[in-house]
C-alpha atoms as a PDB file:
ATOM      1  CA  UNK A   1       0.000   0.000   0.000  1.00  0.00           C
ATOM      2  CA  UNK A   2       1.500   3.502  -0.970  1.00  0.00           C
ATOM      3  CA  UNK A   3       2.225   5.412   1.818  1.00  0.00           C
ATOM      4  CA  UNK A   4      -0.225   8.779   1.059  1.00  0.00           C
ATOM      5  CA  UNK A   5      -2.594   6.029   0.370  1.00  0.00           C
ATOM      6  CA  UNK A   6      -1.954   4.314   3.640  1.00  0.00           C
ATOM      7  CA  UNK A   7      -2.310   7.747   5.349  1.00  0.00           C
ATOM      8  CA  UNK A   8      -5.172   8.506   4.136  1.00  0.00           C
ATOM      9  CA  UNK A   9      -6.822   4.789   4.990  1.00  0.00           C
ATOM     10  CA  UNK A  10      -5.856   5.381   8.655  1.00  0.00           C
ATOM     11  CA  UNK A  11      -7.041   8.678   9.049  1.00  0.00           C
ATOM     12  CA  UNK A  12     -10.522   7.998   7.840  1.00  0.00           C
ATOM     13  CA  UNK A  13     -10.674   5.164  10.446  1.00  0.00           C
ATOM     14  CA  UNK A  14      -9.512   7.558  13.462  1.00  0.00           C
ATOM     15  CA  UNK A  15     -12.335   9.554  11.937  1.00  0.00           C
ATOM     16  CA  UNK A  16     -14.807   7.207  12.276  1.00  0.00           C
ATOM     17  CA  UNK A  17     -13.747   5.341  15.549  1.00  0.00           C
ATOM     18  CA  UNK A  18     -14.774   8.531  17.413  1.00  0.00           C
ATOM     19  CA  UNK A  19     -18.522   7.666  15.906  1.00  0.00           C
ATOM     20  CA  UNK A  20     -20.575   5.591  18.603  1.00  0.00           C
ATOM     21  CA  UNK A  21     -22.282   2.571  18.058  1.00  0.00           C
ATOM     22  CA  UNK A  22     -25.599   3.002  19.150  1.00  0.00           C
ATOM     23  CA  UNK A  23     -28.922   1.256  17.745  1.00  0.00           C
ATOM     24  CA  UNK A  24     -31.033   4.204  18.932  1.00  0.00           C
ATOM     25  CA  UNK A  25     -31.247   6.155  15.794  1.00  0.00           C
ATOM     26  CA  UNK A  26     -32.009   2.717  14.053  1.00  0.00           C
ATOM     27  CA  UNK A  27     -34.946   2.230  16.518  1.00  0.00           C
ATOM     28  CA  UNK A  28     -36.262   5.750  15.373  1.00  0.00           C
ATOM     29  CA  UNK A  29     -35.787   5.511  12.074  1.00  0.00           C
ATOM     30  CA  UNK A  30     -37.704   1.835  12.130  1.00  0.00           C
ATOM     31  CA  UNK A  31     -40.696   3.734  14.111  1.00  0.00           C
ATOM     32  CA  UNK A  32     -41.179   6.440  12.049  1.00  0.00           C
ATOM     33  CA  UNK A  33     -40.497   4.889   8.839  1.00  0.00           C
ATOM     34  CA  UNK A  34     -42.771   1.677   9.531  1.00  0.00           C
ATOM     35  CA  UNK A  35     -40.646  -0.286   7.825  1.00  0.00           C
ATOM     36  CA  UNK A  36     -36.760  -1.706   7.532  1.00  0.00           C
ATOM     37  CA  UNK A  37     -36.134  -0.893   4.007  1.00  0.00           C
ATOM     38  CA  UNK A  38     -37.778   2.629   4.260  1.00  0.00           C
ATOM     39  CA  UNK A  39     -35.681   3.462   7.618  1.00  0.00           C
ATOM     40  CA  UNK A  40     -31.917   2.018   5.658  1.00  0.00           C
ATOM     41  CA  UNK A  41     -32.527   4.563   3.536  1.00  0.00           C
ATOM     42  CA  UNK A  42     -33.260   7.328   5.686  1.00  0.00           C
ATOM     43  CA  UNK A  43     -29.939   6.184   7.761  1.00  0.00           C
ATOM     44  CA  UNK A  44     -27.648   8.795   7.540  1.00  0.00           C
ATOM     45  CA  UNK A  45     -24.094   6.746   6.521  1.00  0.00           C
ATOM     46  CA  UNK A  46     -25.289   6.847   3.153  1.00  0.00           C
ATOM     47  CA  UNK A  47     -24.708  10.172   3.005  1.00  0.00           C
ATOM     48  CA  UNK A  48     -20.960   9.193   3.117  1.00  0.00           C
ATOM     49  CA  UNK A  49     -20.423  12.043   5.880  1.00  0.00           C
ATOM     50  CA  UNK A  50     -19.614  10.833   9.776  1.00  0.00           C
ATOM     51  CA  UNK A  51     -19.870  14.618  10.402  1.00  0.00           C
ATOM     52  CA  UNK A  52     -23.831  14.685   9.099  1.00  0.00           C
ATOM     53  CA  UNK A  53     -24.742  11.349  11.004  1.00  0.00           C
ATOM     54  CA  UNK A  54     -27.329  11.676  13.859  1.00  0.00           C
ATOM     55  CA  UNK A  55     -25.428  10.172  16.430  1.00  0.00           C
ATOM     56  CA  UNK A  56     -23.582   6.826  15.483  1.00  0.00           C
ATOM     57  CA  UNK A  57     -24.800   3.663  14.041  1.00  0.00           C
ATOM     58  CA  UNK A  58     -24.522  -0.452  14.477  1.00  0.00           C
ATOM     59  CA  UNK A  59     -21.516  -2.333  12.515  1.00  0.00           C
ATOM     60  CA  UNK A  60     -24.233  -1.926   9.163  1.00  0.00           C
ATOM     61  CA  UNK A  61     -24.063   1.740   9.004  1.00  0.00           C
ATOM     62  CA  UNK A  62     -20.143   2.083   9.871  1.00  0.00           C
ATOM     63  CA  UNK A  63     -19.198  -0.912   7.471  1.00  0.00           C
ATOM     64  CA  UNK A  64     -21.340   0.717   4.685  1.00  0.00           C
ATOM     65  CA  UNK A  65     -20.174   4.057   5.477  1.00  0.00           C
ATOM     66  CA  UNK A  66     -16.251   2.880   5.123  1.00  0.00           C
ATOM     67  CA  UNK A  67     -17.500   0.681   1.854  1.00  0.00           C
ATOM     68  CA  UNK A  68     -18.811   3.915   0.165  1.00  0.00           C
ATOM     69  CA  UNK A  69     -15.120   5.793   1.215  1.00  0.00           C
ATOM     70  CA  UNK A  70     -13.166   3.118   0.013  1.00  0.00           C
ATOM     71  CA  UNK A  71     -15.155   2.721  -3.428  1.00  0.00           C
ATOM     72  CA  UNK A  72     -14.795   6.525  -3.845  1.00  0.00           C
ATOM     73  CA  UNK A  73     -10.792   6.103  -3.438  1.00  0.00           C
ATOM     74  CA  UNK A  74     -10.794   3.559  -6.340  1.00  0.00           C
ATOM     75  CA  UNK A  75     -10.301   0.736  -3.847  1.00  0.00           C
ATOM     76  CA  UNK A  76     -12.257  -2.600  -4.328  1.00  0.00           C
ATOM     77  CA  UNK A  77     -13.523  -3.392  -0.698  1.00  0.00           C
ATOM     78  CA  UNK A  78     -15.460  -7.039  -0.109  1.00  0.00           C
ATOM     79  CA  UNK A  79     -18.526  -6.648   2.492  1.00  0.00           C
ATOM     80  CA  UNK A  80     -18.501  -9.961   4.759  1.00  0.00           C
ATOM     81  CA  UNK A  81     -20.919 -10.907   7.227  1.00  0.00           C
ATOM     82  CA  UNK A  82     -20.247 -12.473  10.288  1.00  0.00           C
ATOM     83  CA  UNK A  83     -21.946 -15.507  12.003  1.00  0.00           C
ATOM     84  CA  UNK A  84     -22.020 -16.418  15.602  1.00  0.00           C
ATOM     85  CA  UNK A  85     -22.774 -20.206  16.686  1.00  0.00           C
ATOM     86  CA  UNK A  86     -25.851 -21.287  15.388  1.00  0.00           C
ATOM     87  CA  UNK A  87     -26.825 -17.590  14.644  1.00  0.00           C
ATOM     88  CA  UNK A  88     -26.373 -16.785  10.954  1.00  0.00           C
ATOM     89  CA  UNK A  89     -25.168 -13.266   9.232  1.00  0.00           C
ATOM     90  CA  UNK A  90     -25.737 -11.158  12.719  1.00  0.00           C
ATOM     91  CA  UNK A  91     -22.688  -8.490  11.740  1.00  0.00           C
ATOM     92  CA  UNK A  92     -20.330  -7.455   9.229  1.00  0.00           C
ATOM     93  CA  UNK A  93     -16.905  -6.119   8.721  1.00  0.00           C
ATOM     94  CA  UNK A  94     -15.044  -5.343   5.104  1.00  0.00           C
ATOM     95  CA  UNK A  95     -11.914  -7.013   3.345  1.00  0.00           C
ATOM     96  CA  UNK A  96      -9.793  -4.511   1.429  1.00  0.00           C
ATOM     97  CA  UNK A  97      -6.675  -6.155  -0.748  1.00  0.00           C
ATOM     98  CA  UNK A  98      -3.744  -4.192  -0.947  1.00  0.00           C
ATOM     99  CA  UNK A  99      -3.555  -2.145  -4.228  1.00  0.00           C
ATOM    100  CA  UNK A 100      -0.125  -2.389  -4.731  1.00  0.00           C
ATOM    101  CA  UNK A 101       0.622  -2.427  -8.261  1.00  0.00           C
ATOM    102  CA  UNK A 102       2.385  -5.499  -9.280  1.00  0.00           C
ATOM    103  CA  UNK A 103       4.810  -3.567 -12.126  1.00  0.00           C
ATOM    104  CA  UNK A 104       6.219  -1.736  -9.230  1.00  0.00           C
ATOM    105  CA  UNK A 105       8.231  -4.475  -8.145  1.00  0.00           C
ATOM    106  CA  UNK A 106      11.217  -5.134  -8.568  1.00  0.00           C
ATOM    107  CA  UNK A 107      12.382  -7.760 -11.373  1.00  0.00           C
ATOM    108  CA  UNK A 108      11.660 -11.471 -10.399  1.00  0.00           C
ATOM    109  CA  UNK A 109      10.264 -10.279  -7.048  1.00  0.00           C
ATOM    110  CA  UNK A 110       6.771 -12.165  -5.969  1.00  0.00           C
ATOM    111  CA  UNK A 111       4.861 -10.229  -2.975  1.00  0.00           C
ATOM    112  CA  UNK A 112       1.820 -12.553  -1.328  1.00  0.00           C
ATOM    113  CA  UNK A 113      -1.670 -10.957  -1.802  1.00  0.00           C
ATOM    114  CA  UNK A 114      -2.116  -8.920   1.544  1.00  0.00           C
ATOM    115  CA  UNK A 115      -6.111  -8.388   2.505  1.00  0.00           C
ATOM    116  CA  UNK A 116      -6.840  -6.257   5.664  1.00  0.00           C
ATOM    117  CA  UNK A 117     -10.075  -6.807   7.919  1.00  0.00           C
ATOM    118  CA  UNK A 118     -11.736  -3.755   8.991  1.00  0.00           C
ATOM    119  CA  UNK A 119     -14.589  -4.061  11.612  1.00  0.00           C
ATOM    120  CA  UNK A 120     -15.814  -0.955  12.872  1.00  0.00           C
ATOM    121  CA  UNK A 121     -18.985  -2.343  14.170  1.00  0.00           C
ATOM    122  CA  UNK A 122     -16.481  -4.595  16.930  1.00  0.00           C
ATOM    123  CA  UNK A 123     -14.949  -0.867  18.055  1.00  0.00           C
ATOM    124  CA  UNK A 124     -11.606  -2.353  15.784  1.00  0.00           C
ATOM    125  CA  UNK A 125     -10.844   0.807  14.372  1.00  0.00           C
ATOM    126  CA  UNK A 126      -7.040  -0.316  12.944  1.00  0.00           C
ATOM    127  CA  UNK A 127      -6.826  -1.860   9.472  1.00  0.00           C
ATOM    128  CA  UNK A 128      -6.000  -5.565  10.364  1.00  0.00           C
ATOM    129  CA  UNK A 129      -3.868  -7.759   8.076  1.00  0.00           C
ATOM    130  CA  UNK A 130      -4.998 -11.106   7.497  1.00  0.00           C
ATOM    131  CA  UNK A 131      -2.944 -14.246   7.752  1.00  0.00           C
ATOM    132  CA  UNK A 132      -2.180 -16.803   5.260  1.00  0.00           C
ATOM    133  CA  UNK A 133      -4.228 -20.072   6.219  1.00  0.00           C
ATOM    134  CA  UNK A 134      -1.137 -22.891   6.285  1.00  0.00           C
ATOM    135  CA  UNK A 135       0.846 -24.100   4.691  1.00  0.00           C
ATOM    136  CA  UNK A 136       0.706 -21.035   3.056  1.00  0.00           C
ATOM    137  CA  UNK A 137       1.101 -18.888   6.032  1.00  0.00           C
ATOM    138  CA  UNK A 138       0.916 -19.122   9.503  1.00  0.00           C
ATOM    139  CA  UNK A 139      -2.916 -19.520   9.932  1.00  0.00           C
ATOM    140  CA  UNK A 140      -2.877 -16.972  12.687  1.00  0.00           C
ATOM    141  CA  UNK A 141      -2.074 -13.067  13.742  1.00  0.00           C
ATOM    142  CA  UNK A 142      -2.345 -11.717  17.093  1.00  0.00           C
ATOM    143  CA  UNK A 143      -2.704  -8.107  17.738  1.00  0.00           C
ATOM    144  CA  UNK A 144      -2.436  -6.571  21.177  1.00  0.00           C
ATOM    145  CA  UNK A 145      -5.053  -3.239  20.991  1.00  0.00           C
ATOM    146  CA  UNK A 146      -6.031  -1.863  24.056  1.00  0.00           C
ATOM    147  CA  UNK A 147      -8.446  -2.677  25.538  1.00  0.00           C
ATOM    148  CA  UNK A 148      -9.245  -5.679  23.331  1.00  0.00           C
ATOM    149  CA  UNK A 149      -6.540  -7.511  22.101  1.00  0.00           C
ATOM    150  CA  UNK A 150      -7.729  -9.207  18.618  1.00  0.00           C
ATOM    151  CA  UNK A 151      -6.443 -12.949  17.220  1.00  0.00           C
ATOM    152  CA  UNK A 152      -7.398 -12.933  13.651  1.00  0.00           C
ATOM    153  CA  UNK A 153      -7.719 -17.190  12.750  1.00  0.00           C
ATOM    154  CA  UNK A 154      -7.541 -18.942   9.215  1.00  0.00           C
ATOM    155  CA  UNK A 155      -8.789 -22.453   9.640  1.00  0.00           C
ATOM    156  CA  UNK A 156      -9.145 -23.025   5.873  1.00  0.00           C
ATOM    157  CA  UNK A 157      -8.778 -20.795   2.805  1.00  0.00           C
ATOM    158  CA  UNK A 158     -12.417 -19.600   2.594  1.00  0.00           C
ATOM    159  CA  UNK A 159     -13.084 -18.541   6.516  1.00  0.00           C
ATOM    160  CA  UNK A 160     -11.522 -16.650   9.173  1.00  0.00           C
ATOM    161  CA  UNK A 161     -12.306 -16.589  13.015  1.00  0.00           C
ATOM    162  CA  UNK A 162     -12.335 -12.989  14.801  1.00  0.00           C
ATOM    163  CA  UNK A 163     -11.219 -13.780  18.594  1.00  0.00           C
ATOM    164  CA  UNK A 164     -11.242 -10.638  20.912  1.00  0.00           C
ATOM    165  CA  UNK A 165      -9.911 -10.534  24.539  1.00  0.00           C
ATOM    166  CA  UNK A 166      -8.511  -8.245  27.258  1.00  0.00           C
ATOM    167  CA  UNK A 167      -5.218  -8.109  29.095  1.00  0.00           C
ATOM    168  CA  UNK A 168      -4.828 -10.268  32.652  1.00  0.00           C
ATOM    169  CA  UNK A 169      -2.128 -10.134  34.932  1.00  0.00           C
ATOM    170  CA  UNK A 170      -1.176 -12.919  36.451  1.00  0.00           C
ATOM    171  CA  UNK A 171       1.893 -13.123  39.290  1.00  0.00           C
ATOM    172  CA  UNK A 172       3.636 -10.574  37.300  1.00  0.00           C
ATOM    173  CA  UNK A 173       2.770 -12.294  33.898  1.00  0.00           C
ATOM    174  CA  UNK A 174       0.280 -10.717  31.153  1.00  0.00           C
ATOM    175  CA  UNK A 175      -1.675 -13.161  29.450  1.00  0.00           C
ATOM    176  CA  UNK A 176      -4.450 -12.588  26.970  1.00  0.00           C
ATOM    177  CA  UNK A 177      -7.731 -15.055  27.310  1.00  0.00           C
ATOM    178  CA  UNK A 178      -9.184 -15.038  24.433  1.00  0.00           C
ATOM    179  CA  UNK A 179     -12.956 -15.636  23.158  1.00  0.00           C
ATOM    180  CA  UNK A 180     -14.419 -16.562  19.417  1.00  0.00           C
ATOM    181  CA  UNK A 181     -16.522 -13.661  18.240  1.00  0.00           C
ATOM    182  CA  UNK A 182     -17.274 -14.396  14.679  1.00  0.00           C
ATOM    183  CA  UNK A 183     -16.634 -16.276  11.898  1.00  0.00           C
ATOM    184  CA  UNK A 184     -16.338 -15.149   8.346  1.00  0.00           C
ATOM    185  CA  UNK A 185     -16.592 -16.439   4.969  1.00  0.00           C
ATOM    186  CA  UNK A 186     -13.517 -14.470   3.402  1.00  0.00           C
ATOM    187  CA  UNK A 187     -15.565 -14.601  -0.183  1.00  0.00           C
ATOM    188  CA  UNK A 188     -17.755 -12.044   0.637  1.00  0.00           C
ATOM    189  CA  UNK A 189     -21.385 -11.029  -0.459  1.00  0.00           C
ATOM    190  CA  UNK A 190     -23.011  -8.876  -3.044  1.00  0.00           C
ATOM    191  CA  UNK A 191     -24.522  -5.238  -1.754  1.00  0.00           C
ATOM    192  CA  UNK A 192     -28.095  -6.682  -2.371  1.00  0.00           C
ATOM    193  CA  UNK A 193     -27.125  -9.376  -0.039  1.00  0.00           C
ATOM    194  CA  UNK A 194     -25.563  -6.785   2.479  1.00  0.00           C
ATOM    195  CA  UNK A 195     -28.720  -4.755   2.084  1.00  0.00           C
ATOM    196  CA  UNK A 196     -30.867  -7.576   2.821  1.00  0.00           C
ATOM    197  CA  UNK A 197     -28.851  -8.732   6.072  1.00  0.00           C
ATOM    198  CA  UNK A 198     -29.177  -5.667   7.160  1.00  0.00           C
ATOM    199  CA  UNK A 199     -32.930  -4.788   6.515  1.00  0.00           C
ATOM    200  CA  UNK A 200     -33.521  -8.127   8.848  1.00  0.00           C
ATOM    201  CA  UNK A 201     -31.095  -6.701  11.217  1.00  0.00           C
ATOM    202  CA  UNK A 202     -33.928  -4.145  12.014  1.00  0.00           C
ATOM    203  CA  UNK A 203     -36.175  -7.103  13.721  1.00  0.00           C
ATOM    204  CA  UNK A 204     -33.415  -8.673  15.834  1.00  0.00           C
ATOM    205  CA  UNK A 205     -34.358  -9.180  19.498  1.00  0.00           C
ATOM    206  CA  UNK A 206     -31.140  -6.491  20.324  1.00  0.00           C
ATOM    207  CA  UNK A 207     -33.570  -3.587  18.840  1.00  0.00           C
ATOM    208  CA  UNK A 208     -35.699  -4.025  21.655  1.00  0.00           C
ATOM    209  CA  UNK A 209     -33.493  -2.472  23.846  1.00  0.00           C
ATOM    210  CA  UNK A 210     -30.987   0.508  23.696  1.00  0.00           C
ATOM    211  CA  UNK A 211     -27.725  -1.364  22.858  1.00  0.00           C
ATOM    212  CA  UNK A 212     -24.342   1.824  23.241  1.00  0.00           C
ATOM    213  CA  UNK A 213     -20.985   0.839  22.537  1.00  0.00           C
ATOM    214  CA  UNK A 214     -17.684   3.630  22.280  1.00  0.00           C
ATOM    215  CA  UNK A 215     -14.174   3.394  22.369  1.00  0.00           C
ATOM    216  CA  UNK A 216     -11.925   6.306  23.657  1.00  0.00           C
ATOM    217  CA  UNK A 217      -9.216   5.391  21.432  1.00  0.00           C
ATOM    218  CA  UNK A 218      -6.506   7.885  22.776  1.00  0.00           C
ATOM    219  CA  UNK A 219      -7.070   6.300  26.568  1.00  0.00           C
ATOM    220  CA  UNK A 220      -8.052   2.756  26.051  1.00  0.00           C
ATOM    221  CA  UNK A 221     -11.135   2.473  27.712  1.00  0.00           C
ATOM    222  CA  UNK A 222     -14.224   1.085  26.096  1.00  0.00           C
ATOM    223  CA  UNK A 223     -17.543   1.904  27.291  1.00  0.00           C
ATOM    224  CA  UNK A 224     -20.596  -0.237  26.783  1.00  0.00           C
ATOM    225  CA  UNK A 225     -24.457  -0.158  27.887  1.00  0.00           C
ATOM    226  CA  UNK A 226     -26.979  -2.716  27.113  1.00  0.00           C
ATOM    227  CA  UNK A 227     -29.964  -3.524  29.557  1.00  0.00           C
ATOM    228  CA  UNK A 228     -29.058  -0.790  32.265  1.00  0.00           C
ATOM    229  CA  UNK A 229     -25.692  -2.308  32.780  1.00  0.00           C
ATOM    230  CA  UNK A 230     -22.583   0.381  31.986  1.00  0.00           C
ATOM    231  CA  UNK A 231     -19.644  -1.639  31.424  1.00  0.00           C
ATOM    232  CA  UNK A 232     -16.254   0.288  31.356  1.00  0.00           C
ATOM    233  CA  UNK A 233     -13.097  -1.619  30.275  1.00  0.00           C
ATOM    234  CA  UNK A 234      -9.926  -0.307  29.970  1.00  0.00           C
ATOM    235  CA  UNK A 235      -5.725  -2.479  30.662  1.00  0.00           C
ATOM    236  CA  UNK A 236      -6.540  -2.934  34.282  1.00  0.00           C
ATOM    237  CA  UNK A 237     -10.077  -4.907  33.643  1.00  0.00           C
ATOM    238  CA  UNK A 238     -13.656  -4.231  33.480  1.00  0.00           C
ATOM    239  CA  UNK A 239     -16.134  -2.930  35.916  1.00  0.00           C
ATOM    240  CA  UNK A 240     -19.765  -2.895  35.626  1.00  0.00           C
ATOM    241  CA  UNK A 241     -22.322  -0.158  37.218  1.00  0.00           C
ATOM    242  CA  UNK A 242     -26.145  -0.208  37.319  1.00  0.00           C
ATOM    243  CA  UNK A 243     -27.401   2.922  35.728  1.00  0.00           C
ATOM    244  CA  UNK A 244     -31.094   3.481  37.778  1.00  0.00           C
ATOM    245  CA  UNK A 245     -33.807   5.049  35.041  1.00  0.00           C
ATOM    246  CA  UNK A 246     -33.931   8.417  36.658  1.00  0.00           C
ATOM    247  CA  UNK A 247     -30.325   8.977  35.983  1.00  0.00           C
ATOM    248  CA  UNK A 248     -30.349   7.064  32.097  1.00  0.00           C
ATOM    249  CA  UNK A 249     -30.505   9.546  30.064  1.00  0.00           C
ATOM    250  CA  UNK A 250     -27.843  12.559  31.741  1.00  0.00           C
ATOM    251  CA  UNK A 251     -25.491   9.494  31.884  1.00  0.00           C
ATOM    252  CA  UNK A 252     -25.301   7.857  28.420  1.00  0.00           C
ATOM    253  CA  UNK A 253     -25.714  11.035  26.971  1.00  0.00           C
ATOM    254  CA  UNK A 254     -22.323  12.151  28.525  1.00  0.00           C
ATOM    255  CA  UNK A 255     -20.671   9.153  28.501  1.00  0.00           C
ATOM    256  CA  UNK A 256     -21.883   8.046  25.011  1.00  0.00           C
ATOM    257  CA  UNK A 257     -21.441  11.734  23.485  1.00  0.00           C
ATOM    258  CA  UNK A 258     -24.997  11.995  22.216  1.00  0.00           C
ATOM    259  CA  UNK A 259     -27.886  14.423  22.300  1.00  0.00           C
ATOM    260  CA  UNK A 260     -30.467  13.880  25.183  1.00  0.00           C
ATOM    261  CA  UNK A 261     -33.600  14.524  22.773  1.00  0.00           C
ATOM    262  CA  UNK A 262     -32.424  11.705  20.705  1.00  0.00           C
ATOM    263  CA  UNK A 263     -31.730   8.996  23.924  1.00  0.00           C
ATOM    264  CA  UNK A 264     -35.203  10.266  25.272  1.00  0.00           C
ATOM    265  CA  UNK A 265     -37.058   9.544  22.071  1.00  0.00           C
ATOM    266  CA  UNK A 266     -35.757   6.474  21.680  1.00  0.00           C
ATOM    267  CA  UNK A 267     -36.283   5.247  25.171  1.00  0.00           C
ATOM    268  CA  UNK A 268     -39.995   6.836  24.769  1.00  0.00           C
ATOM    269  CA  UNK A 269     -40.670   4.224  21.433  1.00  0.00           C
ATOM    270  CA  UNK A 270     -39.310   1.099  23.467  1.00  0.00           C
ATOM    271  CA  UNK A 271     -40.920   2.315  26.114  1.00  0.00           C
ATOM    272  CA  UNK A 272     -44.297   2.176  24.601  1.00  0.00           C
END
């Protein structure tokens, strides 16, 4: 990857890591819309601008919002969904292949196709690359982020595992438990296919409660809210605190950096 290029790819993802997921504008847009396909296209990623977005979005509007970049740079991005045990296409993430241009190689010299994985909707906001399944390669990467450190698994040459863990200290030692996320079929699918996914996304048991999810990027702590549990994580652990109703809204609008009207309405449809 050229290095402007490269710049360029890594300063659209600090861009968009400071976007929170947050399924509340997708509960609003479902309500007043009456339907899934009406409210995708009211969702505010396709607009290509994090700047104009309501708030944030779930891993459908971030990975369509980086697609829509990356086609616009003349890149050829793959959309993947992700399955979790016996539950089927439940995220996504992208695939971009290097762009290197072959001719700029030296005489005689080979260079192994690199892909990278980029899931914003897992609050992974660096470009990963992806191993070689053996004998090829080594069939694994690890990659120590903070909070999460990430394994990245090829068990053949058509999926890949996503593992995610944090840091432990034990007597002294840091060790890294880790925990299968996803799996992905490395082929990809088509944008219909995307679209659909993510149309049946809008009737998933998770939109029937506010679901928040935001990574501080510069200080390593993760924040995430789902069923009046606030979970912070961060290189020492996590802690969890019970946020009481009468103090919901003040608190995950300041700790979730988003407007109080819009965490109101939301809880005011679920609510009904």
């Amino acid at each position: 990857m050229q290095p402007d290029l490269w710049q360029k790819i890594q300063d659209i993802c600090d861009k968009l890591s400071k976007v929170t997921y947050e399924n509340l504008t997708k509960i609003i847009r479902l309500e007043s819309t009456g339907s899934s396909t009406a409210a995708q296209k009211l969702d505010d990623s396709f607009q290509n601008d994090v700047d104009a977005w309501m708030g944030g979005g779930t891993c459908f509007s971030m990975t369509w919002h980086l697609y829509q970049v990356f086609r616009d740079m003349g890149l050829s991005p793959r959309l993947v969904m992700g399955h979790k045990r016996k539950e089927r296409n439940i995220h996504c993430a992208l695939i971009l292949p290097d762009n290197t241009d072959s001719s700029l190689l030296a005489e005689g010299v080979t260079s192994p196709k690199v892909e990278y994985l980029f899931d914003p909707g897992y609050l992974i906001f660096d470009p990963l690359p992806i191993p070689q399944p053996f004998p090829q390669g080594s069939g694994e990467t690890f990659f120590p982020l903070v909070p999460n450190s990430v394994r990245l698994v090829r068990p053949d040459a058509s999926s890949m595992e996503l593992w995610t863990g944090g840091t432990l200290r034990d007597n002294g030692r840091m060790t890294f438990p880790m925990k299968l996320r996803f799996e992905y079929p490395v082929e990809g699918v088509s944008v219909e296919e995307f679209k659909q996914h993510w149309n049946e996304s809008f009737y998933r048991e998770m939109m029937t409660y506010p679901v928040l999810n935001r990574l501080d990027r510069e200080h390593g702590v993760q924040y995430y809210y789902q069923k009046g549990n606030l979970v912070t994580r961060d290189a020492n652990g996590s802690r969890i605190e019970k946020i009481e109703n009468s103090a919901q809204i003040e608190t995950l609008s300041r700790v979730f950096d988003l407007k109080p009207e819009l965490i109101e309405r939301a809880l005011h449809i679920l609510n009904k």
